[in-house]
C-alpha atoms as a PDB file:
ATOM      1  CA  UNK A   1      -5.501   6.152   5.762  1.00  0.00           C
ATOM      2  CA  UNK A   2      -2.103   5.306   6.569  1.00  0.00           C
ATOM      3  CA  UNK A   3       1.310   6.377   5.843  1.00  0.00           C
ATOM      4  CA  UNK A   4       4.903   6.015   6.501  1.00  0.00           C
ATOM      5  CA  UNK A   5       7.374   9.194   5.987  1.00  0.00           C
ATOM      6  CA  UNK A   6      11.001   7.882   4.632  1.00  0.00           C
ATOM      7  CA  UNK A   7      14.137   8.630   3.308  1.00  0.00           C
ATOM      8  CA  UNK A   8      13.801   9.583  -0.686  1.00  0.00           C
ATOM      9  CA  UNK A   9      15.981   6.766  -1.341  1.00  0.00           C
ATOM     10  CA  UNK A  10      14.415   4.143  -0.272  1.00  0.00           C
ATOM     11  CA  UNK A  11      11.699   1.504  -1.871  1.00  0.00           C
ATOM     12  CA  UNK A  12       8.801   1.354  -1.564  1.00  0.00           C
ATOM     13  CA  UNK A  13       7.474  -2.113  -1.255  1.00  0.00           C
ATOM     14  CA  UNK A  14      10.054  -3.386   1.541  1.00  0.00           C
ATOM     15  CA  UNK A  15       7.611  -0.302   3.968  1.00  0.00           C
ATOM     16  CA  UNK A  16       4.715  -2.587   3.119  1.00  0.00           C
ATOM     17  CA  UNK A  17       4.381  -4.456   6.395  1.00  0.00           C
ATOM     18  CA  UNK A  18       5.239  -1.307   8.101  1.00  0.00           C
ATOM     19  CA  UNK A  19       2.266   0.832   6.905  1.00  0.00           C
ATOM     20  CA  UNK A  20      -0.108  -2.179   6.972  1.00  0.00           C
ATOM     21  CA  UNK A  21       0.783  -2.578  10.702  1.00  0.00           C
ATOM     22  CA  UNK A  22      -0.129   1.121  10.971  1.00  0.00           C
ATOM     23  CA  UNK A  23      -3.609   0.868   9.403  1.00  0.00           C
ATOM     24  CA  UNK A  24      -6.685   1.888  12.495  1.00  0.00           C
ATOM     25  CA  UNK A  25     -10.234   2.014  10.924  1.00  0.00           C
ATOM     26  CA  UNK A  26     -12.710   3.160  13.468  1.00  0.00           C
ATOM     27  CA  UNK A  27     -15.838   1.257  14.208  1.00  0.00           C
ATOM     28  CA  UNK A  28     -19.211   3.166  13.652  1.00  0.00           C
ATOM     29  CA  UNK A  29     -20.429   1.700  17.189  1.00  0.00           C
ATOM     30  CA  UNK A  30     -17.101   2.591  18.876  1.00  0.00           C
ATOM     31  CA  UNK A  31     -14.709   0.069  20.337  1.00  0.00           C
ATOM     32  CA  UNK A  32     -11.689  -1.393  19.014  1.00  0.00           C
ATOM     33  CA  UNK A  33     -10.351  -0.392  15.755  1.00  0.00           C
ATOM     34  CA  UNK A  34      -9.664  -2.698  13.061  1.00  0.00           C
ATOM     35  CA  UNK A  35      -6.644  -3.298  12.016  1.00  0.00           C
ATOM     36  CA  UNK A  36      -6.805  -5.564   8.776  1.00  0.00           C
ATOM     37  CA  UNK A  37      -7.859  -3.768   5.705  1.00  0.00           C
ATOM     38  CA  UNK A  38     -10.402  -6.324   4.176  1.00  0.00           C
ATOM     39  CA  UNK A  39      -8.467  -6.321   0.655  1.00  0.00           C
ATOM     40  CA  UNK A  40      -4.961  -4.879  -0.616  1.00  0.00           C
ATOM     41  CA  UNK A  41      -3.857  -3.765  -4.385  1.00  0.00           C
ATOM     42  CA  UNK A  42      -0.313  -3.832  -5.427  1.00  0.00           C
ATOM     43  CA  UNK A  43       1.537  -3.239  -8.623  1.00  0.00           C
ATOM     44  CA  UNK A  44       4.115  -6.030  -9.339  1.00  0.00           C
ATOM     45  CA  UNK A  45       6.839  -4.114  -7.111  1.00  0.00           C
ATOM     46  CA  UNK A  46       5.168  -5.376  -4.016  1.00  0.00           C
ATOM     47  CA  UNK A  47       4.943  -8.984  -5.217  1.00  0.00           C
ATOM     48  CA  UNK A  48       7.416 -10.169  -2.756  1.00  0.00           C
ATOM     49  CA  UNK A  49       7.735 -13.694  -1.111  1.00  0.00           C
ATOM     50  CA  UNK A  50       7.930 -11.769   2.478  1.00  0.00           C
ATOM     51  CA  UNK A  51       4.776  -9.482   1.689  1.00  0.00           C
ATOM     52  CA  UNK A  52       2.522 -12.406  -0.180  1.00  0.00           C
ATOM     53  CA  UNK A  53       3.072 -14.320   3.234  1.00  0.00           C
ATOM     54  CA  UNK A  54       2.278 -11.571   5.527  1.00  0.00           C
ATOM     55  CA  UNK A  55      -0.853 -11.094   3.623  1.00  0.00           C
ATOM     56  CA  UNK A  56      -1.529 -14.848   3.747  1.00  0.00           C
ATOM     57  CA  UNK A  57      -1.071 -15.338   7.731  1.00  0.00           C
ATOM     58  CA  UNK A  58      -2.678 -12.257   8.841  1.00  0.00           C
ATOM     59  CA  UNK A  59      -5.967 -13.734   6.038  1.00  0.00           C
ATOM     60  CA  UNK A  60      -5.695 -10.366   3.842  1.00  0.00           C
ATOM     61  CA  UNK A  61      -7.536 -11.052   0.488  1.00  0.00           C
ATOM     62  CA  UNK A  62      -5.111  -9.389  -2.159  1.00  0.00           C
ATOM     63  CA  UNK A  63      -4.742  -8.336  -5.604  1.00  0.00           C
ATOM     64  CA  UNK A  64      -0.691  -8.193  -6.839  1.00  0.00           C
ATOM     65  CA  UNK A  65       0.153  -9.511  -9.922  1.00  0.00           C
ATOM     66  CA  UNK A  66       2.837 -11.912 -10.213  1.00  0.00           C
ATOM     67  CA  UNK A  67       5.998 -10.585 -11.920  1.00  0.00           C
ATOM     68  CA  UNK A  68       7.276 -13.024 -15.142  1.00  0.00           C
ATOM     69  CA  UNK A  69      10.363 -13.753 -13.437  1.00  0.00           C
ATOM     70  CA  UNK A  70       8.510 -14.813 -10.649  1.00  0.00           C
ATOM     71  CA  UNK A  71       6.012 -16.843 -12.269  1.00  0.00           C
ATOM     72  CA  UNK A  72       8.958 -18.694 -14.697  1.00  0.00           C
ATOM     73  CA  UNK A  73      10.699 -19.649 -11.790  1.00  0.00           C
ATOM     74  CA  UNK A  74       7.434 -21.098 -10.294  1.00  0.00           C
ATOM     75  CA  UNK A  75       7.098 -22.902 -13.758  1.00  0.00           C
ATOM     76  CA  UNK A  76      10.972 -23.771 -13.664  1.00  0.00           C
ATOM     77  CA  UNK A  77      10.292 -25.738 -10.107  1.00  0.00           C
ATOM     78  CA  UNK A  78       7.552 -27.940 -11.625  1.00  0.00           C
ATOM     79  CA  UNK A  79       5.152 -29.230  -8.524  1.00  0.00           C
ATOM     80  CA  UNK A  80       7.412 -27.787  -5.734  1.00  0.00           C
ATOM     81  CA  UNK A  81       6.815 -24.201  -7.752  1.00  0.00           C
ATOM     82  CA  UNK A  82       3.414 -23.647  -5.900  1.00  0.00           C
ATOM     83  CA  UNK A  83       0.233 -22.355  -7.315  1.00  0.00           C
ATOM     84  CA  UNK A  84      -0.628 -19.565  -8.877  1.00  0.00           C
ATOM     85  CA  UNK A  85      -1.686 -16.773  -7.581  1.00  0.00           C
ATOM     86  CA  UNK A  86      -5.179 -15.010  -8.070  1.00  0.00           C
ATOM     87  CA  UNK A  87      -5.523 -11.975  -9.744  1.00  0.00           C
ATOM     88  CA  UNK A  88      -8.685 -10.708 -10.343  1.00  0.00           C
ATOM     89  CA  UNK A  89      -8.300  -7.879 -13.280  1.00  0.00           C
ATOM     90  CA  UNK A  90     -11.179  -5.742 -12.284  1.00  0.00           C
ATOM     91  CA  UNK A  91     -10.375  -5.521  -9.020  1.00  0.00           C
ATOM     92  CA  UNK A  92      -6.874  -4.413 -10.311  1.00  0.00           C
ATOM     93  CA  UNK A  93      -8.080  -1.795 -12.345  1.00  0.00           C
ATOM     94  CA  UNK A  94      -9.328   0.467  -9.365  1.00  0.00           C
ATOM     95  CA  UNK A  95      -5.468   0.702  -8.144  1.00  0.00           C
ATOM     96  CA  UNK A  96      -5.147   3.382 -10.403  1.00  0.00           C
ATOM     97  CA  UNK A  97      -7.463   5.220  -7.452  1.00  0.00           C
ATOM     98  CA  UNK A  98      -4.586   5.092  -4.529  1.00  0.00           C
ATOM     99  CA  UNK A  99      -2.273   6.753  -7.221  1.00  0.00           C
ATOM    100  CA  UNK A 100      -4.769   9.816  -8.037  1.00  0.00           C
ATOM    101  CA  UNK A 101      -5.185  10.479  -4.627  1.00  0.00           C
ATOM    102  CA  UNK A 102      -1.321  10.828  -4.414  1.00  0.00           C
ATOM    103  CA  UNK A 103      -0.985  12.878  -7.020  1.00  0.00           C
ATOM    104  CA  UNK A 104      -3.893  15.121  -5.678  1.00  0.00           C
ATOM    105  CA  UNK A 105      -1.684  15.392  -2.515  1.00  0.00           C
ATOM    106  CA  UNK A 106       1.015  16.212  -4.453  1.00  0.00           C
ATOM    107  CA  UNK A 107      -1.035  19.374  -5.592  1.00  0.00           C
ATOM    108  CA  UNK A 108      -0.581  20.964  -2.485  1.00  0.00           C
ATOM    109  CA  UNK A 109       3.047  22.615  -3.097  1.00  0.00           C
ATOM    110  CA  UNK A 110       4.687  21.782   0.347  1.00  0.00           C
ATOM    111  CA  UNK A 111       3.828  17.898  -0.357  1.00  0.00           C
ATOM    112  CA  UNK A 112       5.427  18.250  -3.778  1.00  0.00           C
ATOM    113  CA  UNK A 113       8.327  20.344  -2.908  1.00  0.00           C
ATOM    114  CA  UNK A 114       9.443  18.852   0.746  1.00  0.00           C
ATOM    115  CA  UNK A 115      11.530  21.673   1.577  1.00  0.00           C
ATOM    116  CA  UNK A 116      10.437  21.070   4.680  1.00  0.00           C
ATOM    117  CA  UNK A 117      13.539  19.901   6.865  1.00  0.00           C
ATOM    118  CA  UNK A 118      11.671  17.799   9.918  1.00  0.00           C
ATOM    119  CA  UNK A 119      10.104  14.772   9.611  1.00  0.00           C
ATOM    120  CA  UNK A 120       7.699  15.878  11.961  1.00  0.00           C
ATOM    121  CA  UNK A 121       7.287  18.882  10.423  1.00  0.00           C
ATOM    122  CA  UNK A 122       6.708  17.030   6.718  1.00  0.00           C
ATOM    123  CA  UNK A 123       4.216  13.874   8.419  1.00  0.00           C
ATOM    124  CA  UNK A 124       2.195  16.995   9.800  1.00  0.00           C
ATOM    125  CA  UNK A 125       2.097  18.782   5.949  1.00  0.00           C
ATOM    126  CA  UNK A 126       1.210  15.663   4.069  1.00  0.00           C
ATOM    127  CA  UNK A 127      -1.667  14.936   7.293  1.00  0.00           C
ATOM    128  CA  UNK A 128      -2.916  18.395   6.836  1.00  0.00           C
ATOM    129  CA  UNK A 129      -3.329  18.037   2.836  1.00  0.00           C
ATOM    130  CA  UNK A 130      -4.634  14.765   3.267  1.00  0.00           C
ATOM    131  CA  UNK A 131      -7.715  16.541   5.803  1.00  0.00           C
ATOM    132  CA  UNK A 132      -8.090  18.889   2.906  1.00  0.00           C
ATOM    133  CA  UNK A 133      -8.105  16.623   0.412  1.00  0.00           C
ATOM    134  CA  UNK A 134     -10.661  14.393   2.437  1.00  0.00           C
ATOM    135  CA  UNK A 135     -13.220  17.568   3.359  1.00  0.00           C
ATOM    136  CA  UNK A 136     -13.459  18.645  -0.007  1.00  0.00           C
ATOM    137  CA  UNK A 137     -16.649  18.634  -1.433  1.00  0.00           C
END
């Protein structure tokens, strides 16, 4: 799992590169890490021309549906409009996991309440919940 601890203000899909980059899954025979999930879900927030080609270079199979603005200004361009994307629906419909687990963090009352005043202090709370939430039976 990774995460990135900001300001309450800002978005959220604009951090998308920056917890991506972040992402370390250990090998079961040891050695180096990877660092590419194999496949990404995104609600249509995330549906950016800056993410969709980060996604595309570093060969990240994703799921993020295009927005109707989006896709009418694709349609408004004609044959210069590109493609469209894929979106495979069932795929989509496990997003809904990454959101429960959030809100299961958010059942620990430091997580939910942030009165914590350090980031540190707040990346170490929501690290801690996330080991509980992850040993539970």
């Amino acid at each position: 799992m990774a995460f990135l601890l900001t300001p309450g203000e800002w978005g959220d899909a604009p951090q998308m590169i920056a917890v991506l980059e972040r992402v370390r899954v250990p090998r079961p025979q040891g050695g180096r890490p990877r660092e590419r999930p194999d496949h990404v879900s995104a609600d249509k927030a995330y549906s950016s021309r800056r993410n969709r080609r980060y996604l595309r270079r570093r060969h990240i199979k994703h799921t993020i549906p295009e927005p109707k603005n989006q896709r009418a200004s694709r349609k408004r361009r004609g044959s210069n409009g590109g493609r469209p994307t894929d979106f495979d629906k069932e795929v989509y419909k496990r997003r809904n996991e990454v959101e429960r687990t959030i809100n299961r963090l958010k059942n620990s009352r430091a997580v939910a309440t942030r009165y914590d005043k350090r980031a540190y202090v707040f990346h170490g709370t929501v690290t801690t919940a996330a080991i509980r939430l992850w040993l539970r039976p």
